[in-house]
Protein backbone atom coordinates (compact mmCIF):
# COMPACT_ATOMS: atom_id res chain seq x y z
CA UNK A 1 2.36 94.25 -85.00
CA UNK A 2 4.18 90.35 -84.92
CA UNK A 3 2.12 87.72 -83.66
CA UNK A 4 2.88 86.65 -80.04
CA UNK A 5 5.49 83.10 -80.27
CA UNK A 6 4.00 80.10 -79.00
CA UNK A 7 4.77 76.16 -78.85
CA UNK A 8 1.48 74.12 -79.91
CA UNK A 9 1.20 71.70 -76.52
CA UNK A 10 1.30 68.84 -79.32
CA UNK A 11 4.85 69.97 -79.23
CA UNK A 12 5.34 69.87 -75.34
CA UNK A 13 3.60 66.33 -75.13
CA UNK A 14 5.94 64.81 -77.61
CA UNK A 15 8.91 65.93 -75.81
CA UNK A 16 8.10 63.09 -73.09
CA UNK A 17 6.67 60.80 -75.59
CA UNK A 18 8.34 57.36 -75.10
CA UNK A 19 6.72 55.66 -78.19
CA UNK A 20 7.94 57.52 -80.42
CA UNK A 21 11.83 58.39 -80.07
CA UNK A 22 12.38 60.64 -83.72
CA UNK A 23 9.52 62.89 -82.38
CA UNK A 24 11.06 63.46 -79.10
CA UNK A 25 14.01 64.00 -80.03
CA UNK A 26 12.68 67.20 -82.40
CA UNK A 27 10.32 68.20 -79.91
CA UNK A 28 12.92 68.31 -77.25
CA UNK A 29 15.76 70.56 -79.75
CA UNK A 30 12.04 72.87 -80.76
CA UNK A 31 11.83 73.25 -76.81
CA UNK A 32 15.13 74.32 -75.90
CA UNK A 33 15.56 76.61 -78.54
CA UNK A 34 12.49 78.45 -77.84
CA UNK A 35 13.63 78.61 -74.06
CA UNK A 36 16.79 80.05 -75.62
CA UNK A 37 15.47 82.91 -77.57
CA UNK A 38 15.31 81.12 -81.00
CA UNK A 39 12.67 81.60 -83.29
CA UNK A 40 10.91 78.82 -84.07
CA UNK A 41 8.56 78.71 -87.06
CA UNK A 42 6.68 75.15 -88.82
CA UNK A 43 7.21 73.64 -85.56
CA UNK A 44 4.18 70.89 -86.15
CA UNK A 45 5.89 70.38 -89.76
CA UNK A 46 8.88 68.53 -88.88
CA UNK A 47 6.96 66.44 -86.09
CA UNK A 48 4.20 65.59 -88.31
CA UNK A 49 5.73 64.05 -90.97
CA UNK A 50 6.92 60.82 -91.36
CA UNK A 51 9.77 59.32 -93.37
């Protein structure tokens, strides 16, 4: 049986984080495509990291 998808609310907070404009940016494109259907998987991986 798959595991039930989820967003980690770390994910939903930086969506309307205004310090920090890289992680809003991929919070926001990890939000809508959830909304749309999308699988999303590693979605703390991407925000985590920085470069």
């Amino acid at each position: 049986m798959p595991a039930p998808e989820f967003l980690d609310t770390n994910v939903l907070v930086y969506t309307y984080d205004p310090g920090d404009v890289r992680k809003r940016h991929i919070a926001q494109d990890l939000v809508r495509r959830a909304v749309a259907g999308d699988p999303v998987l590693d979605a703390l991986g991407p925000i985590g990291r920085r470069t």
